[in-house]
Structure formats: C-alpha cells, structure tokens
N, C-alpha and C. Protein backbone atom coordinates (compact mmCIF):
# COMPACT_ATOMS: atom_id res chain seq x y z
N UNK A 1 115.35 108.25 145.21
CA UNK A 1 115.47 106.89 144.72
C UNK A 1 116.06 106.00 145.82
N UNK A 2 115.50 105.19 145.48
CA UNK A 2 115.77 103.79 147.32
C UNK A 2 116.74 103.08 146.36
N UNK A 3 117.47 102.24 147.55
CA UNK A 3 118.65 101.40 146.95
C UNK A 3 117.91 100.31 145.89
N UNK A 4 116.45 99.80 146.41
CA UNK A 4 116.08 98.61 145.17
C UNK A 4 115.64 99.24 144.32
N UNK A 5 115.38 100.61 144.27
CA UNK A 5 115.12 100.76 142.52
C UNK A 5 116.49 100.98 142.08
N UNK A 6 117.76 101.30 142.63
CA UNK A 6 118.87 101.60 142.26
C UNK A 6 118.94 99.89 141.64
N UNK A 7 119.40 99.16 142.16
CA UNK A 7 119.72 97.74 141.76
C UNK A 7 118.73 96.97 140.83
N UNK A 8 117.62 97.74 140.78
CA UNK A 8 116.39 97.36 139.79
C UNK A 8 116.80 97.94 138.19
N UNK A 9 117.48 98.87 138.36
CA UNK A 9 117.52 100.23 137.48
C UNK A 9 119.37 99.24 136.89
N UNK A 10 120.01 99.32 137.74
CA UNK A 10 121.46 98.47 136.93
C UNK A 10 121.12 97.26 136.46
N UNK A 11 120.25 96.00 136.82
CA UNK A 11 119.40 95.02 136.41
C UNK A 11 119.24 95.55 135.40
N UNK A 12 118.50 96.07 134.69
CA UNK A 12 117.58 96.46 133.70
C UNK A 12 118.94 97.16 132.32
N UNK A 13 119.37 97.91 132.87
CA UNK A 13 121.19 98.02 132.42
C UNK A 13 121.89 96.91 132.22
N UNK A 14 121.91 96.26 132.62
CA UNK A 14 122.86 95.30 131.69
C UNK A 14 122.02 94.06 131.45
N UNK A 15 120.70 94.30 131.41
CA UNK A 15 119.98 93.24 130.05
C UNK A 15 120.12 93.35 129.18
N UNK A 16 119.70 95.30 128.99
CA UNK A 16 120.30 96.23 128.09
C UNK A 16 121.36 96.09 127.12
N UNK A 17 122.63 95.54 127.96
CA UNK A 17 123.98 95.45 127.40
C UNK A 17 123.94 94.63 126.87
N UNK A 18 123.63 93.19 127.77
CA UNK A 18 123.70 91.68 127.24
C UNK A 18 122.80 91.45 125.91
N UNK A 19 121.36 92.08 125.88
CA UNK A 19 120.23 92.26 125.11
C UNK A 19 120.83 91.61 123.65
N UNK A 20 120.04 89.92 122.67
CA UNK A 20 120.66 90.07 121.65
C UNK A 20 121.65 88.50 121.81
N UNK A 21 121.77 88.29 122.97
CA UNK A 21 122.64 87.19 123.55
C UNK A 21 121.61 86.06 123.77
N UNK A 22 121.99 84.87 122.84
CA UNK A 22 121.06 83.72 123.27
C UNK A 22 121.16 83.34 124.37
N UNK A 23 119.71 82.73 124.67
CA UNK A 23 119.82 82.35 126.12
C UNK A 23 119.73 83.70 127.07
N UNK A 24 119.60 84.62 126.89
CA UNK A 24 119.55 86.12 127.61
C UNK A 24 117.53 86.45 126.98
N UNK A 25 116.94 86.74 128.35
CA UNK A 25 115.84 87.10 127.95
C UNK A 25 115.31 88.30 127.65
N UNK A 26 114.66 88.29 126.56
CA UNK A 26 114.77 90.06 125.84
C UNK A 26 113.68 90.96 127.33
N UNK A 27 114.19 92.02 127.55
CA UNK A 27 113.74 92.99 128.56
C UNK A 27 113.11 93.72 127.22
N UNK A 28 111.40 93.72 127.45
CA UNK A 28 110.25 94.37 127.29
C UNK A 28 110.34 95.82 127.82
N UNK A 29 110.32 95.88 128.89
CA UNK A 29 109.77 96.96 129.59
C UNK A 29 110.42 97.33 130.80
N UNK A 30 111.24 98.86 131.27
CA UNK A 30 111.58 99.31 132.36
C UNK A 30 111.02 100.31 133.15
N UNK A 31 110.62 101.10 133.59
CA UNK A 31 109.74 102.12 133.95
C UNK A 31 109.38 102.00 135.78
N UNK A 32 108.45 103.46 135.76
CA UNK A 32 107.69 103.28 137.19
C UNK A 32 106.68 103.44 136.52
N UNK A 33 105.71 102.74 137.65
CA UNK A 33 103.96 102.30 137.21
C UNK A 33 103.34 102.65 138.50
N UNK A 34 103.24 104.18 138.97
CA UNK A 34 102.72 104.48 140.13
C UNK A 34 103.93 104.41 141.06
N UNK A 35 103.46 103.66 142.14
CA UNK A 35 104.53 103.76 143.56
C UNK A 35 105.78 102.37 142.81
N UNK A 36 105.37 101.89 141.98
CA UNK A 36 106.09 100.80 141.64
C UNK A 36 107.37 100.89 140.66
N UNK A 37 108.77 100.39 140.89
CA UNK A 37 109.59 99.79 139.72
C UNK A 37 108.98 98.81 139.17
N UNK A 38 108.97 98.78 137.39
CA UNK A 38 108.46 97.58 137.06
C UNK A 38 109.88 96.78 136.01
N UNK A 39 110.17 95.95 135.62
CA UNK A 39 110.59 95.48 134.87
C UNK A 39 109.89 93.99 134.17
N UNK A 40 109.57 94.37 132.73
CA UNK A 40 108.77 93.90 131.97
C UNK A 40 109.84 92.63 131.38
N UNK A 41 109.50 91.06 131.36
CA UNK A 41 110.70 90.47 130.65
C UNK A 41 109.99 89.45 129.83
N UNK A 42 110.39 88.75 129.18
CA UNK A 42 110.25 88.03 128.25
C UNK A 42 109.51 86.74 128.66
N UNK A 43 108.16 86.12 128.56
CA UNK A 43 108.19 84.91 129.65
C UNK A 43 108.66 83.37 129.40
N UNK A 44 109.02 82.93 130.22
CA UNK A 44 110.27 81.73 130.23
C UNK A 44 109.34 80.44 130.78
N UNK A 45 109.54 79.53 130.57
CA UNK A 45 109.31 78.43 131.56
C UNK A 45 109.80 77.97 132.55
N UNK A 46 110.10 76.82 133.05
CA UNK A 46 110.52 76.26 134.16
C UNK A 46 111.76 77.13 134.48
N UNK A 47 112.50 76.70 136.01
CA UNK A 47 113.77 76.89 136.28
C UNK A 47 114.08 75.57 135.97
N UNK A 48 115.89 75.55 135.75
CA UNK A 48 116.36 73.92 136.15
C UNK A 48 115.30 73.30 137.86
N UNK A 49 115.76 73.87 138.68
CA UNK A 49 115.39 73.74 139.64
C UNK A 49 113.73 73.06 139.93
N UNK A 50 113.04 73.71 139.17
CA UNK A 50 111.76 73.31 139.12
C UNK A 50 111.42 71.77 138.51
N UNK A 51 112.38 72.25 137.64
CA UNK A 51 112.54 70.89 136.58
C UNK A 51 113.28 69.38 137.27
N UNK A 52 113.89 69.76 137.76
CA UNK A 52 115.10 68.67 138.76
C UNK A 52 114.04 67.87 139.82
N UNK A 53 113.58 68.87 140.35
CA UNK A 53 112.30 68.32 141.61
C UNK A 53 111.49 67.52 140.51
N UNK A 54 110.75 68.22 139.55
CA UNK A 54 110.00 67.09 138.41
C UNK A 54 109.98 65.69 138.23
N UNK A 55 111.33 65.92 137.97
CA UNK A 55 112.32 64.76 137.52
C UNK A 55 112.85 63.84 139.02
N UNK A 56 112.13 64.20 140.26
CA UNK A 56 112.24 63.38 141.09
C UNK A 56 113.51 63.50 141.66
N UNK A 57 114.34 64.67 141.41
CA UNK A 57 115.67 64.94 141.98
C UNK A 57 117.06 64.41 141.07
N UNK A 58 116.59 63.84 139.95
CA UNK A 58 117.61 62.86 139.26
C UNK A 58 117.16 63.19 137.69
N UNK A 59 118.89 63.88 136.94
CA UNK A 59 118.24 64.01 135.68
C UNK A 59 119.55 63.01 134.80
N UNK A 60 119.55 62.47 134.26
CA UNK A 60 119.95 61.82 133.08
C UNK A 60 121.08 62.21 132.27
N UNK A 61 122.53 61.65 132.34
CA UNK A 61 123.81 62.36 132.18
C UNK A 61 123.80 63.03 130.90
N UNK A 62 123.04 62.78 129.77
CA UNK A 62 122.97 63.60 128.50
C UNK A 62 122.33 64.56 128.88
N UNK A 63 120.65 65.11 129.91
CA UNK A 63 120.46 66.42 130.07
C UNK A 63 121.10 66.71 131.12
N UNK A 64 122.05 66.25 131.51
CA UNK A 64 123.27 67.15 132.66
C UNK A 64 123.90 67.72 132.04
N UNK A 65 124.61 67.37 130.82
CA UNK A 65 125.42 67.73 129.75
C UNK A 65 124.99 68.91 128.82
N UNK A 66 123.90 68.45 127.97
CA UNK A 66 123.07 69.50 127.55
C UNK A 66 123.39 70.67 128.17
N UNK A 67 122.57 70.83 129.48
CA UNK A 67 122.42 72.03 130.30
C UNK A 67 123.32 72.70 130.57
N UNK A 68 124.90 71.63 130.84
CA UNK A 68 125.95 72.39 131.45
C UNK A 68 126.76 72.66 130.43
N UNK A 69 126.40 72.56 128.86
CA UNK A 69 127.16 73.08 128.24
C UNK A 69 126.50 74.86 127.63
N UNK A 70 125.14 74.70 127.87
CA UNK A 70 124.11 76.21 127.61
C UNK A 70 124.76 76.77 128.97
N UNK A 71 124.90 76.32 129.80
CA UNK A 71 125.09 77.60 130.76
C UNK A 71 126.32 77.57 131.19
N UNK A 72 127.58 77.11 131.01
CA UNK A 72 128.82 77.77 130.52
C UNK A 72 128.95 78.84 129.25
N UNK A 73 127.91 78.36 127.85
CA UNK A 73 127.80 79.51 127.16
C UNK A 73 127.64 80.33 128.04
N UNK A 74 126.40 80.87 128.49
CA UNK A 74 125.87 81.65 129.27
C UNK A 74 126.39 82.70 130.19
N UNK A 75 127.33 81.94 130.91
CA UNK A 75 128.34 82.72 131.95
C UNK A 75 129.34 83.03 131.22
N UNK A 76 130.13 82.57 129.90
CA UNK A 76 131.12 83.35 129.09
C UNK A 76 130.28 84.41 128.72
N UNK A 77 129.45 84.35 128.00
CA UNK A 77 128.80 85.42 127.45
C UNK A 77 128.92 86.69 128.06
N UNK A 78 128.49 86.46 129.53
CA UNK A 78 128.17 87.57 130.57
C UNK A 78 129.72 87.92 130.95
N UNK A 79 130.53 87.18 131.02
CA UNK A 79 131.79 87.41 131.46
C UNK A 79 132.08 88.33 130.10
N UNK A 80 132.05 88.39 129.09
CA UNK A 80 132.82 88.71 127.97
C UNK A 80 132.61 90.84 127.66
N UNK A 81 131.61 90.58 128.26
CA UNK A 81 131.09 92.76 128.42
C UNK A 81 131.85 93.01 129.93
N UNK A 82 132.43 92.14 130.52
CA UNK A 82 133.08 92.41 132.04
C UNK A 82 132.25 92.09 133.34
N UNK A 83 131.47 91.01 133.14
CA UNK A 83 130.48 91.27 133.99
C UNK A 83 130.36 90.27 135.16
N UNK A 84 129.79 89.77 136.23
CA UNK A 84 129.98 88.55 137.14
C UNK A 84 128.19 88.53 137.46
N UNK A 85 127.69 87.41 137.89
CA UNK A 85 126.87 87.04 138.48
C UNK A 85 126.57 87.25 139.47
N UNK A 86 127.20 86.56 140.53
CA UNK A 86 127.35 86.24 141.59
C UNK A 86 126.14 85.96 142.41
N UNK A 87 125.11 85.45 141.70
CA UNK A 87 124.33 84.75 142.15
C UNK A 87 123.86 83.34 141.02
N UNK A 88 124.81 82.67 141.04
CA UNK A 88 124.79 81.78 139.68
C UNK A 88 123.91 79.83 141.04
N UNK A 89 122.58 79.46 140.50
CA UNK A 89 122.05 78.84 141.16
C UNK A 89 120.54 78.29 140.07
N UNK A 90 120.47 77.40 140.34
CA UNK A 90 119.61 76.80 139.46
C UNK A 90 118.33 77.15 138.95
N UNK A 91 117.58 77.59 140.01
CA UNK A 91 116.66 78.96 140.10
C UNK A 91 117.09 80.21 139.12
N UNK A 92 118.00 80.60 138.51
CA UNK A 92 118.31 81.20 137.93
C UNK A 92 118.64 81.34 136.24
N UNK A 93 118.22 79.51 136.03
CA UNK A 93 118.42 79.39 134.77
C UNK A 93 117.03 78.99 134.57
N UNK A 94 116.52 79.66 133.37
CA UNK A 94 115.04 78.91 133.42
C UNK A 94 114.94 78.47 131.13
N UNK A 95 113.82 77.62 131.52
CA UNK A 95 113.87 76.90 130.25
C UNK A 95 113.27 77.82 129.02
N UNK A 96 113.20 77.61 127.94
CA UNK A 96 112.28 78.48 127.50
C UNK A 96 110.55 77.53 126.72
N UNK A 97 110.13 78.70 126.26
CA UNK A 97 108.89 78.09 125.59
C UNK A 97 108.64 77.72 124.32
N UNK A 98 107.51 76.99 123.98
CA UNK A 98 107.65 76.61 122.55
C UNK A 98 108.69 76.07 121.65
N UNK A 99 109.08 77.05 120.63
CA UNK A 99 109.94 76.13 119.94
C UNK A 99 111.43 76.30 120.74
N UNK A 100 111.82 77.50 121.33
CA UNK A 100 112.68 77.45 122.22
C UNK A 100 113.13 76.66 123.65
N UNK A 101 111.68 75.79 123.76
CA UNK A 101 111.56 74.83 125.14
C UNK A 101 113.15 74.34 125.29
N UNK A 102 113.99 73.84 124.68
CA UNK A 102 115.74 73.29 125.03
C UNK A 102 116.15 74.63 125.18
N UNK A 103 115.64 75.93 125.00
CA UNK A 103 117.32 77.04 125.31
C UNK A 103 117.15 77.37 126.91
N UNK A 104 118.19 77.01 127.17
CA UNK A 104 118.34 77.61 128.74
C UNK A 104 118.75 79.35 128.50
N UNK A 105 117.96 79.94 129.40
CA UNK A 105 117.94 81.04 129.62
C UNK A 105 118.57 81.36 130.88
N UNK A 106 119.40 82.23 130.96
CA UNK A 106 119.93 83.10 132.13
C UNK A 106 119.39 84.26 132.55
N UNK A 107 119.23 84.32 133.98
CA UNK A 107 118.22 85.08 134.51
C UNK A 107 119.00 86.24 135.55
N UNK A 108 118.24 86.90 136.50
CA UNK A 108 117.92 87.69 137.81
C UNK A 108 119.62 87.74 137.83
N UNK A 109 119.88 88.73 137.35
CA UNK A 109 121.07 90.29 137.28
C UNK A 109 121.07 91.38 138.35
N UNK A 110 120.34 90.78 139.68
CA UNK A 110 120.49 92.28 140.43
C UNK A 110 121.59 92.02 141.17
N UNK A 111 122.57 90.74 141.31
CA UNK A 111 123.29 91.28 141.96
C UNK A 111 124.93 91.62 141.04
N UNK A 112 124.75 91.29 140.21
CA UNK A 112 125.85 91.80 139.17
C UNK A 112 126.24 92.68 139.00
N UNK A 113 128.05 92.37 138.65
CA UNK A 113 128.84 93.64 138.69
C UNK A 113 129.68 93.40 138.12
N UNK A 114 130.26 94.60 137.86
CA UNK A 114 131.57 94.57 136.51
C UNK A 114 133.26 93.98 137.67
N UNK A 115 134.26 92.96 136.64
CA UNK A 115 134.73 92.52 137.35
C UNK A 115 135.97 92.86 136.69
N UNK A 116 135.82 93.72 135.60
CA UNK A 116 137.03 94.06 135.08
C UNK A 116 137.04 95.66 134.15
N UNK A 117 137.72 96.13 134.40
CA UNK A 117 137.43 97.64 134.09
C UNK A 117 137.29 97.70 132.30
N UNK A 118 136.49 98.10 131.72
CA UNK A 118 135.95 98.16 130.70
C UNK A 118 137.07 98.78 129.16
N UNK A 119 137.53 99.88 130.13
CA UNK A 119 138.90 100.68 128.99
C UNK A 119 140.12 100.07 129.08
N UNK A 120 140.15 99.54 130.67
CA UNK A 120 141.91 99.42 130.54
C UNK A 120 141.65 97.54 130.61
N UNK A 121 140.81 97.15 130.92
CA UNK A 121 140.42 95.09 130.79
C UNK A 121 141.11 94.77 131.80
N UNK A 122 141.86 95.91 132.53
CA UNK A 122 142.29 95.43 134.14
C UNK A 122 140.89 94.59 135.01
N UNK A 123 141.64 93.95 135.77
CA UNK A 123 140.75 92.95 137.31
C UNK A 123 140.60 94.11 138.07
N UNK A 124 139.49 94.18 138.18
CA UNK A 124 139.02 95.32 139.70
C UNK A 124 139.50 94.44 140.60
N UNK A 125 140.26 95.01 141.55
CA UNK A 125 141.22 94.07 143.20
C UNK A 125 139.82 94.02 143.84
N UNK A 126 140.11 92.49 144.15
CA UNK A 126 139.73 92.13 145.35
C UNK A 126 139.37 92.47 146.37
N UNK A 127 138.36 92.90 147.50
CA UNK A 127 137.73 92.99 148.68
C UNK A 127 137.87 92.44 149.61
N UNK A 128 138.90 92.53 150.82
CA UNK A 128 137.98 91.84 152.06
C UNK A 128 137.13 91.95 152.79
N UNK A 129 136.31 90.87 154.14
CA UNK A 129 135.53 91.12 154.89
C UNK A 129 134.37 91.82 154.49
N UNK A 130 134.14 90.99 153.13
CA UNK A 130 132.33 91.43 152.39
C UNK A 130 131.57 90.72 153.29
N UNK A 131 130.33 91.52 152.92
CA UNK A 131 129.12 90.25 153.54
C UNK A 131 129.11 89.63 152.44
N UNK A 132 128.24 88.05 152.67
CA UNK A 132 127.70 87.67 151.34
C UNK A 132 127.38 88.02 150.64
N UNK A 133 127.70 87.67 149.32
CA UNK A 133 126.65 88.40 148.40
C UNK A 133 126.56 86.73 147.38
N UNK A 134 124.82 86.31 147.56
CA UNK A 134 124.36 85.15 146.59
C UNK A 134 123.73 84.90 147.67
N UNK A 135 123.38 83.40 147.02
CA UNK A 135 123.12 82.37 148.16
C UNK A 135 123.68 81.14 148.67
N UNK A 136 124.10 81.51 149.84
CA UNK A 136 124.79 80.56 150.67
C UNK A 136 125.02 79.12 150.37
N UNK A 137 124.19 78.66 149.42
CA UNK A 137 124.22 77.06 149.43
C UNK A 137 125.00 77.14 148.02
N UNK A 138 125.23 78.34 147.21
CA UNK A 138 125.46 78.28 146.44
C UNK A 138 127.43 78.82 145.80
N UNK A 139 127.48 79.68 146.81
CA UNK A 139 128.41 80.39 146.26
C UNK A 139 129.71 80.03 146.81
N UNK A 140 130.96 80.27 146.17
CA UNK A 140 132.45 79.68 146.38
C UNK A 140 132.85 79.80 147.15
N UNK A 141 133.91 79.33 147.76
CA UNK A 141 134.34 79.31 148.81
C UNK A 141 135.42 80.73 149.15
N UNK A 142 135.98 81.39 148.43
CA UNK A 142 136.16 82.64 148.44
C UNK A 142 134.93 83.78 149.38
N UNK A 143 134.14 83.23 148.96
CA UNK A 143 132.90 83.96 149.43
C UNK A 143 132.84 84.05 150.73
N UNK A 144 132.58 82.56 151.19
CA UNK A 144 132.36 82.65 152.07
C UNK A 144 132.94 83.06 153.18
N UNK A 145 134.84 82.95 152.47
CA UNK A 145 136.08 83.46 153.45
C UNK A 145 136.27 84.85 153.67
N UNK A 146 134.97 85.85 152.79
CA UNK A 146 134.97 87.35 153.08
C UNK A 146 135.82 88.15 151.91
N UNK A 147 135.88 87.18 150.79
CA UNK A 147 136.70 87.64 149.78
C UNK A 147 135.90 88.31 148.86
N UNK A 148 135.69 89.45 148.21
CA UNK A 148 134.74 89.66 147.06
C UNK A 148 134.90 88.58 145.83
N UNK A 149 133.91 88.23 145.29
CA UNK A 149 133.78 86.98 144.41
C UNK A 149 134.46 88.31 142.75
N UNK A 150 134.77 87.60 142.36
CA UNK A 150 135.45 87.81 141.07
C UNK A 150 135.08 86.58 139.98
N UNK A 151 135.27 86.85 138.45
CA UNK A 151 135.53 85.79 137.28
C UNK A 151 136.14 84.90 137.57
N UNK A 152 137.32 84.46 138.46
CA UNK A 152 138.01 83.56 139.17
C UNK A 152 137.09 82.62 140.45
N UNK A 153 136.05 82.99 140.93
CA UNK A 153 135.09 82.18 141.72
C UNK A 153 134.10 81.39 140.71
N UNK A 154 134.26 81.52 139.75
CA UNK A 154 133.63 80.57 138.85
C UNK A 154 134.46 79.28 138.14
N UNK A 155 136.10 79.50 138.77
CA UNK A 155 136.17 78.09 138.04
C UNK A 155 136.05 76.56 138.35
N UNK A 156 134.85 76.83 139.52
CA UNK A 156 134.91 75.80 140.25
C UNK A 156 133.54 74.89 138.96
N UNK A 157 133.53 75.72 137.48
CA UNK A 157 132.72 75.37 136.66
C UNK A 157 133.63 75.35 135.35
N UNK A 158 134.62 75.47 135.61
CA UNK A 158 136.02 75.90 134.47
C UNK A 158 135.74 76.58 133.26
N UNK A 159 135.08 77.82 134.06
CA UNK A 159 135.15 79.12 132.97
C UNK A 159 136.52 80.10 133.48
N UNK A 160 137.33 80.73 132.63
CA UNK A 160 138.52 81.34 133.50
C UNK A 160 138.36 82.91 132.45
C-alpha cells in the first residue's frame, strides 16, 4: 500500500465517522477498481470559489453571512469527533443540488487529523519545524512559522 491510498483510505474513515452530519457529503463508495483507489461521493455543485468568480469576485453581505454561518457549523461539527482540517479554503466548500442548492457542504478530508486524543479529550502537543501542510494562501500563521496547526489555528474564524 502507497502513502496515497493510505491518506485515501483515512479520507474515506472519517466521512465514515462524520457520515449523517449536515452539510457532510454521504460517501457512496470506497474500494479498489483495478490499479485504482476509488472513492465514490455524493455529487455536489459549485465550490464557494467557483461561485465568487460567478459573481464577478463580489458577493453580497447577507450571502457572506449565510455561508459563514454553514461553515462555522461545519468546522464545529468536524472539530466535535476530534478532528482538524487543515486544509479549510473555498474550493473546499461546495454548494449542493436541487432542493439542497443553499446547504454548503464540506469537502476533501485527506489532509485531516485528530487534534485531540479521543479517551482522555487531551490536545495532542504541538510540532515544530513541519512542512506545510494546506495551502499557502490559505493557512494561519502558526503554519507558516513551522508550528503544527491545531483547533486553535482556526480562531482566526472564532471557532475555539
């Protein structure tokens, strides 16, 4: 087993977990399909991101609001089984379809990790001199100082 089916395979694990959580998209299907990992998911519409460019770069302080109150749900949610993002970016929230078109959905879990030990609800300590882990335009400034990102690099969105 190669490291991306490893990180394909914990992905697919804590959809698993989350699975059931609005705004969390139901995982269909995990498996190999020949030489391939597949993961089967639910299909979504737009990203914000997609949507923002749409919208000419400029969206309207009630759907700023809207949005940023679904995806603070969103990141409590994930925080609440012990869990971190750490790739939290607009591309990552996508809209849904039909009658669900307003639920923002939270997406792409491969780089997620538990940020607090599950039996004892202790903080796993801190890391120095990580590489990145997200994307650069996106992630806290902890990050970038070589700190492992923790539940605490998110309150620059005031989830604590």
């Amino acid at each position: 087993m190669n490291a991306t089916h490893l990180q394909l395979m914990m992905e697919a694990k804590i959809y698993r977990i989350l699975q059931g959580g609005f705004g969390i998209p139901t995982l269909k299907w995990f498996g190999k399909e020949g030489d391939y990992n597949v993961m089967v998911m639910q299909l979504l519409g737009p990203s914000l991101e997609d949507l923002f460019n749409f919208c000419g770069r400029r969206f309207r302080l009630k759907t700023v609001i809207l949005h940023a109150d679904q995806i603070l749900m969103r990141i409590e949610y994930m925080h609440s089984p012990n869990f971190i993002h750490r790739d939290i970016k607009p591309e990552n929230f996508l809209m849904g379809l039909g009658k669900r078109g307003n639920v923002v959905y939270f997406i792409d879990f491969g780089l997620a990790k538990r940020y607090r030990d599950p039996r004892t609800h202790l903080h796993i300590s801190y890391r120095e001199n990580k590489n990145l882990t997200g994307t650069a335009r996106y992630v806290g400034v902890n990050t970038h100082l070589g700190i492992l990102e923790s539940r605490q690099g998110h309150q620059f969105v005031g989830v604590r």
